[in-house]
C-alpha atoms as a PDB file:
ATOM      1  CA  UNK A   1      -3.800 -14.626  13.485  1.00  0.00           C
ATOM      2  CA  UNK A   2      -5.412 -13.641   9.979  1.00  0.00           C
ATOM      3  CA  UNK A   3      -2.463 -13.949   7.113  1.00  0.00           C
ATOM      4  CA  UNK A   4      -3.685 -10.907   5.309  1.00  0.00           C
ATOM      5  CA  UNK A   5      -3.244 -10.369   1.640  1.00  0.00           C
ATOM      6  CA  UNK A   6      -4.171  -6.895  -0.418  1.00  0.00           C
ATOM      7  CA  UNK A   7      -4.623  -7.320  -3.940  1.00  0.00           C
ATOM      8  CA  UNK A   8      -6.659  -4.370  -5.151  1.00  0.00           C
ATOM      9  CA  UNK A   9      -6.486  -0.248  -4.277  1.00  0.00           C
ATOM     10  CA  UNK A  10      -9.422   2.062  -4.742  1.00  0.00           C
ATOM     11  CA  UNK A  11      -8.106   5.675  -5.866  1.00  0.00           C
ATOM     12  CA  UNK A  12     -10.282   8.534  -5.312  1.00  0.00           C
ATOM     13  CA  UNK A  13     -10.115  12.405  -4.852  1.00  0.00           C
ATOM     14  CA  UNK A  14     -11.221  14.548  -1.938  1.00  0.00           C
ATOM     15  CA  UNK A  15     -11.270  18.225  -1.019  1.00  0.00           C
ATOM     16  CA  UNK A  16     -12.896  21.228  -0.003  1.00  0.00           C
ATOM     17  CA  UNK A  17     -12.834  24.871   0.849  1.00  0.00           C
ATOM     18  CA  UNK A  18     -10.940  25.170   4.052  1.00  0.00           C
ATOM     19  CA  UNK A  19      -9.769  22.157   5.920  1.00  0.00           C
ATOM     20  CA  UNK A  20      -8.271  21.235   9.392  1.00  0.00           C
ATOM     21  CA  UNK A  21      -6.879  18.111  11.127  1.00  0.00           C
ATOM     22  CA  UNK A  22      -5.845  19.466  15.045  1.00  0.00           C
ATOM     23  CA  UNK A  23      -2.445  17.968  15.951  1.00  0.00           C
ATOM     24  CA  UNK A  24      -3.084  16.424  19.721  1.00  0.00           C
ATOM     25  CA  UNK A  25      -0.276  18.634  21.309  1.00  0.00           C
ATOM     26  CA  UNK A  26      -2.494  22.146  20.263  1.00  0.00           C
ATOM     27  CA  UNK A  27      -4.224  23.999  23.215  1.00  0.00           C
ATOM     28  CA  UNK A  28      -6.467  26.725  22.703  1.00  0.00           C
ATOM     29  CA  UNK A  29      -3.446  29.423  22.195  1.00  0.00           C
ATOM     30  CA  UNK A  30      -3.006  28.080  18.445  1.00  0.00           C
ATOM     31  CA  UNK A  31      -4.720  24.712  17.092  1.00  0.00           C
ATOM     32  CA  UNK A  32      -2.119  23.512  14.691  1.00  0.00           C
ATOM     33  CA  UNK A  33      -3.246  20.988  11.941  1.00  0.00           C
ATOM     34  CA  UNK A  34      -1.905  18.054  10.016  1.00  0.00           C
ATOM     35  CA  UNK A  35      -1.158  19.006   6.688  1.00  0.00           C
ATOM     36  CA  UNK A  36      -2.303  15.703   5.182  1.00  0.00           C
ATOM     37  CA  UNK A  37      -5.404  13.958   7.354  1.00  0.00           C
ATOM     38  CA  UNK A  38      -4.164  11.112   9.921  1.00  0.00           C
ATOM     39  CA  UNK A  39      -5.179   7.775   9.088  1.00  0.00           C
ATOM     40  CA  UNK A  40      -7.937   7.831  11.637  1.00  0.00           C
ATOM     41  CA  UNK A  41      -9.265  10.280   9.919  1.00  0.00           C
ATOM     42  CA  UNK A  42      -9.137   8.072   6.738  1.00  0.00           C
ATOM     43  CA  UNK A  43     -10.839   5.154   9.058  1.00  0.00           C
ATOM     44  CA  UNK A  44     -13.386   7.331  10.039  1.00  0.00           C
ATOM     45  CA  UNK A  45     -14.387   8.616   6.951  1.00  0.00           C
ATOM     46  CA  UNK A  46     -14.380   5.062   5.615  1.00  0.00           C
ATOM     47  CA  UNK A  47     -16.751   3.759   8.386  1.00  0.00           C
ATOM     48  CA  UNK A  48     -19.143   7.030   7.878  1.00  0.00           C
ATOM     49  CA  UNK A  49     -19.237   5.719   4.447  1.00  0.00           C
ATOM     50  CA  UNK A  50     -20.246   1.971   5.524  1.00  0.00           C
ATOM     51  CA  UNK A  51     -22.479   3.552   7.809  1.00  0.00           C
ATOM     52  CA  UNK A  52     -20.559   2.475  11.146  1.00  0.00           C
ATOM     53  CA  UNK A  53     -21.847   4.542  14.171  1.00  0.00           C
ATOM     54  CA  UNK A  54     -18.859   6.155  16.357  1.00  0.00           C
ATOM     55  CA  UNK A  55     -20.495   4.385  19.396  1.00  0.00           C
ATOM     56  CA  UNK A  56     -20.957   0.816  18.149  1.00  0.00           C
ATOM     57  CA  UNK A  57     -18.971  -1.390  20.084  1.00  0.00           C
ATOM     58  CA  UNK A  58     -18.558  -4.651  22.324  1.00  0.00           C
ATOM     59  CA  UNK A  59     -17.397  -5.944  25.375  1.00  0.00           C
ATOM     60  CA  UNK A  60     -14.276  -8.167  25.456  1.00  0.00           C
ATOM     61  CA  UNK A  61     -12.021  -8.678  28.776  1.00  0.00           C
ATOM     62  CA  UNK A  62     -13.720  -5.604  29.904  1.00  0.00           C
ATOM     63  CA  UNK A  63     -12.433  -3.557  27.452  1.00  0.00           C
ATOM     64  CA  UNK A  64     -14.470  -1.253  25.053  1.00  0.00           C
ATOM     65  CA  UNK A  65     -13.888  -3.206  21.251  1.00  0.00           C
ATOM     66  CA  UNK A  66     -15.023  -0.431  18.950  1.00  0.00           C
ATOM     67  CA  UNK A  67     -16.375  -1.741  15.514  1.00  0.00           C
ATOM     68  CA  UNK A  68     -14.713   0.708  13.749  1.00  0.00           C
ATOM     69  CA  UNK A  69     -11.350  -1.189  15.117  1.00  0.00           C
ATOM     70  CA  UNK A  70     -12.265  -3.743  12.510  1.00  0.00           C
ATOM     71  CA  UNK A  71     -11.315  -1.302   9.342  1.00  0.00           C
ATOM     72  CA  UNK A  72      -7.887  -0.345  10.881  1.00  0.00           C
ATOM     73  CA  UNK A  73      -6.232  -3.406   8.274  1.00  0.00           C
ATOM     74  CA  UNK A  74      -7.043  -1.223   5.814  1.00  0.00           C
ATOM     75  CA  UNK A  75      -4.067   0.705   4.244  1.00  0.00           C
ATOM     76  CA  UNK A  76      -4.043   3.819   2.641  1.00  0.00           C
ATOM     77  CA  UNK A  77      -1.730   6.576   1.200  1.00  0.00           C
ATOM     78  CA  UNK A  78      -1.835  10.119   0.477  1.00  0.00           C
ATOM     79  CA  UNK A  79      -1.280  12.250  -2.258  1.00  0.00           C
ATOM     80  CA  UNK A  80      -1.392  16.043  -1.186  1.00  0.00           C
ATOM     81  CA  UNK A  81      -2.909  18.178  -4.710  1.00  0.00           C
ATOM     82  CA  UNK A  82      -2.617  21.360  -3.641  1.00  0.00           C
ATOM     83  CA  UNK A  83       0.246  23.605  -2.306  1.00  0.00           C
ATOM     84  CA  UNK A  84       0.134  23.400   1.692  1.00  0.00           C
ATOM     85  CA  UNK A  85      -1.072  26.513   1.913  1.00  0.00           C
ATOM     86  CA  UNK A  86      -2.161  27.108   5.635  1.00  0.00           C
ATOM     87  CA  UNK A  87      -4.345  30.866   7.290  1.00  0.00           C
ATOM     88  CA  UNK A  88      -4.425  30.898  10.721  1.00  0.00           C
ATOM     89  CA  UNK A  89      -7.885  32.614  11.751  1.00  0.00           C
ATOM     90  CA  UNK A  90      -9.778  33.542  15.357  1.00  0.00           C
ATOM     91  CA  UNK A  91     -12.890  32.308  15.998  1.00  0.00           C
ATOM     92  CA  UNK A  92     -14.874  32.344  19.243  1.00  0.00           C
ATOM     93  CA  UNK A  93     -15.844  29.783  21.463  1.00  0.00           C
ATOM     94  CA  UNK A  94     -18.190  29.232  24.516  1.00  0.00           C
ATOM     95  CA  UNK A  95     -16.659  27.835  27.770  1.00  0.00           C
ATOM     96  CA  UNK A  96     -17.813  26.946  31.172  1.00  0.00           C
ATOM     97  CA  UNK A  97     -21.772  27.241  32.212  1.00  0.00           C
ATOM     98  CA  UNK A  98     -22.457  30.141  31.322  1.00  0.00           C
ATOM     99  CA  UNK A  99     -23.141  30.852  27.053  1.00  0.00           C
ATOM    100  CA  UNK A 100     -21.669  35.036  28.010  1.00  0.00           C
ATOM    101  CA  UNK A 101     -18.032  33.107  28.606  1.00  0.00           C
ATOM    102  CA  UNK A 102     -16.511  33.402  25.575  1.00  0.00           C
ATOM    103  CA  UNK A 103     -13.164  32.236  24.627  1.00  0.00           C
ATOM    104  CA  UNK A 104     -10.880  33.677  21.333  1.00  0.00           C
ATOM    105  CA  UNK A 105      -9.740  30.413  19.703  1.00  0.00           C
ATOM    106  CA  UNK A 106      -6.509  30.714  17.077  1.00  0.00           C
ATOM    107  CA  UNK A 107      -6.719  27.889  14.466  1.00  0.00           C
ATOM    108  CA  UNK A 108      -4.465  27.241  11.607  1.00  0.00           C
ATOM    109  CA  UNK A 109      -6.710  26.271   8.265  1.00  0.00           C
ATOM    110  CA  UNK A 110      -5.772  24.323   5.043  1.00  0.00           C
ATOM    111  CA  UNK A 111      -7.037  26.342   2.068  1.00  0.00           C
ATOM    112  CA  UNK A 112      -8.305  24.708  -0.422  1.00  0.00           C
ATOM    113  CA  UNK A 113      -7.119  21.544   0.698  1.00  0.00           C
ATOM    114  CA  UNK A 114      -7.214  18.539  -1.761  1.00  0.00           C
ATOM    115  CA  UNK A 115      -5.893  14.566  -1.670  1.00  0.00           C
ATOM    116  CA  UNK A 116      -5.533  11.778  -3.565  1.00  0.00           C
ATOM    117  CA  UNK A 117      -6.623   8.332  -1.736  1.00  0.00           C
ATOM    118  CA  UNK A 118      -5.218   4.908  -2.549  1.00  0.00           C
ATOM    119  CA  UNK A 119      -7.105   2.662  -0.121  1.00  0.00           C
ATOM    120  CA  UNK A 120      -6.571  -0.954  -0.235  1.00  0.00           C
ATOM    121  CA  UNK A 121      -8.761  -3.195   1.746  1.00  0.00           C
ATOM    122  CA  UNK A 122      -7.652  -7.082   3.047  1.00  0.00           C
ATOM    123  CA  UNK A 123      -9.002  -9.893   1.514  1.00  0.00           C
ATOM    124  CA  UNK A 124     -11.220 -10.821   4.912  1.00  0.00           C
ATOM    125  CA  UNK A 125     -12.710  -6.945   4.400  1.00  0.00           C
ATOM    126  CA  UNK A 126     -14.378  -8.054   0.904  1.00  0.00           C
ATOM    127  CA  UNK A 127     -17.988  -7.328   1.895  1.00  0.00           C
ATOM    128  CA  UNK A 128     -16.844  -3.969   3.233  1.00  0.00           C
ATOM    129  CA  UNK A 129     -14.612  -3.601   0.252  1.00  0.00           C
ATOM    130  CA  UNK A 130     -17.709  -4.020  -1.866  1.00  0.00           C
ATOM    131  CA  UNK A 131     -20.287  -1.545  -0.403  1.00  0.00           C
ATOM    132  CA  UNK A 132     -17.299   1.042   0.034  1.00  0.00           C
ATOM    133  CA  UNK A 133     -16.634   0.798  -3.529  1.00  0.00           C
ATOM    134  CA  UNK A 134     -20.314   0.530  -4.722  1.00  0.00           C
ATOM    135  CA  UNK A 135     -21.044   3.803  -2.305  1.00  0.00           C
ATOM    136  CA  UNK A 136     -17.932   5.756  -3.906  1.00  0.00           C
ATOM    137  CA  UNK A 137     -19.825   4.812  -7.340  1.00  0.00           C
ATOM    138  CA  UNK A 138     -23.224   6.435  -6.144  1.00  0.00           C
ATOM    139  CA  UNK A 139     -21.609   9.129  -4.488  1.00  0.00           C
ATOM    140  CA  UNK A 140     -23.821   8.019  -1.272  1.00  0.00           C
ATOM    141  CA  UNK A 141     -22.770   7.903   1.843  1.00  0.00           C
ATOM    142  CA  UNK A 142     -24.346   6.904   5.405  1.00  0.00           C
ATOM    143  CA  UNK A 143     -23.044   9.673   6.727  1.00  0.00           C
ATOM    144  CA  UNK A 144     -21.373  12.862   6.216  1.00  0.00           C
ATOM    145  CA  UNK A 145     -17.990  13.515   5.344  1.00  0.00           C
ATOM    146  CA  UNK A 146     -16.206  16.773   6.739  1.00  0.00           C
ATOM    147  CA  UNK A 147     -12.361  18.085   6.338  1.00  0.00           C
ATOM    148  CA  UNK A 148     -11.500  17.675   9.928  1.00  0.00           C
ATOM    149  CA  UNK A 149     -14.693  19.923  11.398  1.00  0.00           C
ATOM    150  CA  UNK A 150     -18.590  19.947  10.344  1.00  0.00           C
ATOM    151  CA  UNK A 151     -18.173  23.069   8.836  1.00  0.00           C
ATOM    152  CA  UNK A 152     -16.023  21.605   5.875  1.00  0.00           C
ATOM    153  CA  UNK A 153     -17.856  19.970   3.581  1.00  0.00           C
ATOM    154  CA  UNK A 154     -15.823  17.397   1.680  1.00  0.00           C
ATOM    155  CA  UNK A 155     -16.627  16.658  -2.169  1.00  0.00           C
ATOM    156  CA  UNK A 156     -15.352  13.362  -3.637  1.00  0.00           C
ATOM    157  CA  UNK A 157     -14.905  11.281  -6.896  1.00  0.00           C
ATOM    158  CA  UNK A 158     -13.617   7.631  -7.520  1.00  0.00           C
ATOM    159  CA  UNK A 159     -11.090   8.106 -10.048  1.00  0.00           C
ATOM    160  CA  UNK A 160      -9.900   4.312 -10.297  1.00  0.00           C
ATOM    161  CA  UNK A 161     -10.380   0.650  -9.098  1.00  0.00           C
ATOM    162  CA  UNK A 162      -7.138  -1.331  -9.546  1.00  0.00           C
ATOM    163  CA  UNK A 163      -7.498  -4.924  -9.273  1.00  0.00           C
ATOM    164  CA  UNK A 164      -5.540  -7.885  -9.000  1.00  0.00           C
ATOM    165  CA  UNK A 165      -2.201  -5.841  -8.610  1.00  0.00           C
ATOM    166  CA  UNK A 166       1.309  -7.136  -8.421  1.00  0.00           C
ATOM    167  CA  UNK A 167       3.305  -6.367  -5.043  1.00  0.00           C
ATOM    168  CA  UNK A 168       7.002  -5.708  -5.097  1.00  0.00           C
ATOM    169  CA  UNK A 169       8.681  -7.299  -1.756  1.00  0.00           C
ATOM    170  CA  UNK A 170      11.700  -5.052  -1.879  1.00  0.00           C
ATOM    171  CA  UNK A 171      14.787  -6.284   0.404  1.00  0.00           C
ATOM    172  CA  UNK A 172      18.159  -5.044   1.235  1.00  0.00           C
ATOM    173  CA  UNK A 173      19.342  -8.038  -1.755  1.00  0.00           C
ATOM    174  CA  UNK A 174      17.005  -6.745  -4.341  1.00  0.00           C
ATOM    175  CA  UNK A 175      16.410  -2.883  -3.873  1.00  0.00           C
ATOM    176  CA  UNK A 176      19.496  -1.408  -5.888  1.00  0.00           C
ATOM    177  CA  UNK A 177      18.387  -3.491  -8.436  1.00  0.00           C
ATOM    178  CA  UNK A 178      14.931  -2.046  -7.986  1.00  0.00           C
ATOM    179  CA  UNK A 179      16.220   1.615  -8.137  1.00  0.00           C
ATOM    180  CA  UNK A 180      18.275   0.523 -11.527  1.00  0.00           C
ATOM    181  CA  UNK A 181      15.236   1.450 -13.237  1.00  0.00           C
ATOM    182  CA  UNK A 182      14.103   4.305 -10.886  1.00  0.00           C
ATOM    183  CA  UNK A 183      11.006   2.999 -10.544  1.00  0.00           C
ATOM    184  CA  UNK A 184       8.746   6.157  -9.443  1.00  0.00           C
ATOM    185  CA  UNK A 185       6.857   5.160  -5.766  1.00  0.00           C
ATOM    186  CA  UNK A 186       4.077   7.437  -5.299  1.00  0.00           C
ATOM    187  CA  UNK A 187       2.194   8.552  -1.578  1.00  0.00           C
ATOM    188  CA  UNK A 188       4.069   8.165   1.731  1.00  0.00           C
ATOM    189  CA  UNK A 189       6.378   6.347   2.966  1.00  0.00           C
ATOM    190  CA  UNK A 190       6.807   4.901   6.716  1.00  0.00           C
ATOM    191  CA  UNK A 191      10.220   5.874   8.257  1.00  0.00           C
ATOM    192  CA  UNK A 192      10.431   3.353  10.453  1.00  0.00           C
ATOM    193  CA  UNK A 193      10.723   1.079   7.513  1.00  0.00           C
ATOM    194  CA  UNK A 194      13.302   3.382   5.325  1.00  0.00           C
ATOM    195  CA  UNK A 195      16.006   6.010   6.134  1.00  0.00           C
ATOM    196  CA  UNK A 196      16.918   8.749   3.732  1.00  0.00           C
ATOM    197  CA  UNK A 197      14.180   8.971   0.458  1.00  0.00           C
ATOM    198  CA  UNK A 198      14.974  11.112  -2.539  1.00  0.00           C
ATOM    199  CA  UNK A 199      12.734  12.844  -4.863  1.00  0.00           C
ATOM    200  CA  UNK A 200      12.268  13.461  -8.556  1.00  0.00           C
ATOM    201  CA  UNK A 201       9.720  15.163 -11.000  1.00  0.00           C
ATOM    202  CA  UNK A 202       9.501  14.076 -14.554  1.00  0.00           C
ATOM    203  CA  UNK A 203      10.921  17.025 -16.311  1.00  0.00           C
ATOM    204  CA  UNK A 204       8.958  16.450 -19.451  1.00  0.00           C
ATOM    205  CA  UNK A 205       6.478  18.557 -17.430  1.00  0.00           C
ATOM    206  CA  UNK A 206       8.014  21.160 -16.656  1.00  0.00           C
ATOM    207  CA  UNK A 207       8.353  24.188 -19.636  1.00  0.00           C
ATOM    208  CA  UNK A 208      11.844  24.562 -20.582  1.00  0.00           C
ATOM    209  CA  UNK A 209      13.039  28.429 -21.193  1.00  0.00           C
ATOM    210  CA  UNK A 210      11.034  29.824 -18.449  1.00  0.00           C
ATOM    211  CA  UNK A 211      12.862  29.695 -15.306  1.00  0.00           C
ATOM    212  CA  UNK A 212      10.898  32.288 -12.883  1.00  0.00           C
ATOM    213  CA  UNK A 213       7.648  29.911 -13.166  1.00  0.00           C
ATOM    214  CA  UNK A 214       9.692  26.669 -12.959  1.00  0.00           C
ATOM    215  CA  UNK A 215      11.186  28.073 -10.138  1.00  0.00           C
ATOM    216  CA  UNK A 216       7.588  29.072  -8.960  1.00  0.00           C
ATOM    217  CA  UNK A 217       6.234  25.450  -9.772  1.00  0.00           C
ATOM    218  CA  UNK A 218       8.852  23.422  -8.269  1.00  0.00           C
ATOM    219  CA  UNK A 219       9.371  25.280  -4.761  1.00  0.00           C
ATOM    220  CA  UNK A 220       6.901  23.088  -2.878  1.00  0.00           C
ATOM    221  CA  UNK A 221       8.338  19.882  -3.855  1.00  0.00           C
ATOM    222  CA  UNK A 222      10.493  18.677  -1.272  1.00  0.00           C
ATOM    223  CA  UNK A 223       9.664  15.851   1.816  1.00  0.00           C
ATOM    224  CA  UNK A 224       7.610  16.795   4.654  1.00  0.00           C
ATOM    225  CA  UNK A 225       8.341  14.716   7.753  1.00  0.00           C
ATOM    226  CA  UNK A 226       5.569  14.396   9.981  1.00  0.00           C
ATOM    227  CA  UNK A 227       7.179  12.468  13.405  1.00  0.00           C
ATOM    228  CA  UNK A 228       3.848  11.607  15.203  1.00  0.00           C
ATOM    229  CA  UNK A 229       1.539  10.489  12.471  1.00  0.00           C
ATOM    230  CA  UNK A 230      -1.745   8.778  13.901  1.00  0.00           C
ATOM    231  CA  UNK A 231      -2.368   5.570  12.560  1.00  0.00           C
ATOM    232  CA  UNK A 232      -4.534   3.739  15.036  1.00  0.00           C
ATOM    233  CA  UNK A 233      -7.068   4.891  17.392  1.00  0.00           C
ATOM    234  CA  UNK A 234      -8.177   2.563  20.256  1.00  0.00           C
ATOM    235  CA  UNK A 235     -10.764   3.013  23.070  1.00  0.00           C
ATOM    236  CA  UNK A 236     -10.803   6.956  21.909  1.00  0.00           C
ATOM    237  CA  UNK A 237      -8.325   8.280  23.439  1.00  0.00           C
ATOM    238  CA  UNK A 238      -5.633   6.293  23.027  1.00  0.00           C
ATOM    239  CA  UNK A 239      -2.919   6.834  19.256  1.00  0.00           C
ATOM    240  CA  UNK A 240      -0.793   4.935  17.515  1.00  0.00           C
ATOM    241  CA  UNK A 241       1.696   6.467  15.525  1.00  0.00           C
ATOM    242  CA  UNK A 242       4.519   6.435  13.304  1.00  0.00           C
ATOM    243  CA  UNK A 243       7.318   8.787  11.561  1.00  0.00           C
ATOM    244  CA  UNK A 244       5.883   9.827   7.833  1.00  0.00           C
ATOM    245  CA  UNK A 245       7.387  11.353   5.137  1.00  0.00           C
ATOM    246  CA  UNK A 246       5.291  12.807   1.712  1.00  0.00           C
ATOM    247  CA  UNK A 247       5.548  15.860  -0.508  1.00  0.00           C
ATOM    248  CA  UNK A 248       2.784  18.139  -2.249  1.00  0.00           C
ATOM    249  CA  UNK A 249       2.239  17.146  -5.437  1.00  0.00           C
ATOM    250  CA  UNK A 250       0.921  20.171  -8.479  1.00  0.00           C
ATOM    251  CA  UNK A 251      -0.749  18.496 -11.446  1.00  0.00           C
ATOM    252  CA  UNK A 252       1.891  20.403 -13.849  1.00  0.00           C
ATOM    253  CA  UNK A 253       4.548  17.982 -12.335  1.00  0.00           C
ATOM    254  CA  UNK A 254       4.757  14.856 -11.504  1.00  0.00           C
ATOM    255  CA  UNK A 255       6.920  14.462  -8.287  1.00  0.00           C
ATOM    256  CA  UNK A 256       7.703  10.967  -6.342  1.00  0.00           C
ATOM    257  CA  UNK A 257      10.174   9.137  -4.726  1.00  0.00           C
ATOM    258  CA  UNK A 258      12.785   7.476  -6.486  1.00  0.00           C
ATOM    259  CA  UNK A 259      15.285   6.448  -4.126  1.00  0.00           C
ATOM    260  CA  UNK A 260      15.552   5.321  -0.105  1.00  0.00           C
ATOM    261  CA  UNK A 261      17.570   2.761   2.344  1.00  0.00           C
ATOM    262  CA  UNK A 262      15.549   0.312   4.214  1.00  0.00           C
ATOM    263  CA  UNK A 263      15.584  -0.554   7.651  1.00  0.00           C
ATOM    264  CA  UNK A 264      13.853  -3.282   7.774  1.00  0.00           C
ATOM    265  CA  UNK A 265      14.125  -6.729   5.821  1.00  0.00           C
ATOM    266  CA  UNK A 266      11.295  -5.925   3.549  1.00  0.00           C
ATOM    267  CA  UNK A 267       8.780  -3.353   2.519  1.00  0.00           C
ATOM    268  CA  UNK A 268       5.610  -4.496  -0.132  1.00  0.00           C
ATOM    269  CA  UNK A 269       4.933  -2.121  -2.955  1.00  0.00           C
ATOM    270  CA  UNK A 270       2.230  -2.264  -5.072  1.00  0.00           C
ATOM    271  CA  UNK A 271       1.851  -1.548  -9.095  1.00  0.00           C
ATOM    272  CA  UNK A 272      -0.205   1.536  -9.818  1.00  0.00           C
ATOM    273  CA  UNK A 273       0.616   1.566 -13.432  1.00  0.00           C
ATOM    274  CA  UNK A 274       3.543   1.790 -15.781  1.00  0.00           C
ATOM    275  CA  UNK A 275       7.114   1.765 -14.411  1.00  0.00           C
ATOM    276  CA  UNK A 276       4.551   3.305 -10.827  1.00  0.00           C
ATOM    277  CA  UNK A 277       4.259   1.817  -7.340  1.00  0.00           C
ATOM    278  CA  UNK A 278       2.804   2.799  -4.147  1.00  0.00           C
ATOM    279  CA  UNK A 279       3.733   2.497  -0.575  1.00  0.00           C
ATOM    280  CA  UNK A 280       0.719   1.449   1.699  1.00  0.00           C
ATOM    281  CA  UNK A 281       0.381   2.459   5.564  1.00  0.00           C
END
């Protein structure tokens, strides 16, 4: 088993127009979407990128081995820029043999949707690591990139390349200690591996003496829980997934978590900056 160790995080932007990421559990009576994208959507953008195909695999213990399987050491997190805003629209759809079968199709859209990326690749990725990053730099990719369908474009920028970061193995010895300093932790956060998280926003940005637009600014900050969150795709049809919780984020104010029990023994966080960590997923 490869002892895998991540030491740097790439940080870039997407968004685009209209957006949509179908939750599995929709049927053609209302296609509900993801508010942030699933992490096999991540993968998958990240392999269009490198130029995997969707159909390259192998054969092992006749089983299907999909090269795109490789990339799912990656980890990621998610900032959502924008305010969750969400239109649910008709569009029309062709069914069965015959193109005059048409079907009425109800499908909730992201508007205007928007994300900040922290993707951190292992140390056994490196080569992959370095033609992702050199890509982001070009603003080339293999293939195209699309907000859940082909009809949303998405546009992108590389905002930062963190190297050689420091990781934070918090405990259940060491983690009030931690919070002594509130610390802010940035993206999402895994519930599996914590219980309860708080948040904050630095009120330095928000303007004092006019409460109906504070009011206004701060109403969408507050944790989202997303209960089935994909993480892993195998064979195509079959999902990991895992409890999630984030927030939206406005670039007035600066929101994060500050506080959380663990469940687990130990959760890694990595430096983003000044008195700033990250989860990974």
């Amino acid at each position: 088993m490869i002892e895998m160790s991540y030491n740097n995080i790439v940080e870039m932007d997407m968004w685009s127009n209209f957006g949509c990421f179908t939750k599995p559990f929709s049927n053609t009576g209302g296609l509900l979407t993801f508010l942030i994208p699933p992490k096999t959507v991540i993968i998958g953008m990240i392999g269009a990128i490198l130029g995997y195909k969707f159909d390259d695999y192998r054969e092992s213990n006749d089983k299907r081995v999909y090269r795109i399987e490789e990339l799912y050491d990656i980890k990621i997190s998610i900032q959502a820029l924008f305010d969750l805003k969400v239109k649910r629209v008709i569009f029309n759809s062709h069914y069965g043999n015959d193109k005059k079968d048409m079907l009425n199709v109800k499908q909730d859209l992201l508007l205007n949707p928007k994300y900040k990326l922290y993707i951190s690749f292992p140390d056994h990725l490196k080569s992959q690591e370095e033609t992702f990053l050199e890509n982001l730099k070009n603003h080339s990719t293999v293939y195209n990139l699309y907000m859940g369908r082909n009809e949303f474009p998405v546009n992108y920028e590389l905002k930062n390349y963190l190297e050689n970061l420091d990781t934070y193995p918090l405990n259940k010895n060491n983690i009030n200690e931690f919070f002594e300093n509130k610390p802010h932790i940035y993206g999402v956060l895994n519930r599996n591996m914590v219980d309860n998280p708080e948040l904050s926003i630095s009120h330095e940005t928000v303007i004092f003496g006019r409460l109906k637009n504070q009011i206004k600014r701060l109403a969408s900050h507050f944790e989202y829980l997303i209960k089935e969150y994909p993480v892993k795709r195998y064979g195509f049809t079959n999902f990991e997934y895992i409890p999630l919780s984030f927030y939206s984020m406005n670039p007035e104010v600066d929101c994060y978590f500050n506080k959380f029990e663990l469940k687990t023994d130990q959760m890694l966080l990595n430096e983003i900056g000044d008195n700033k960590w990250i989860s990974l997923i």
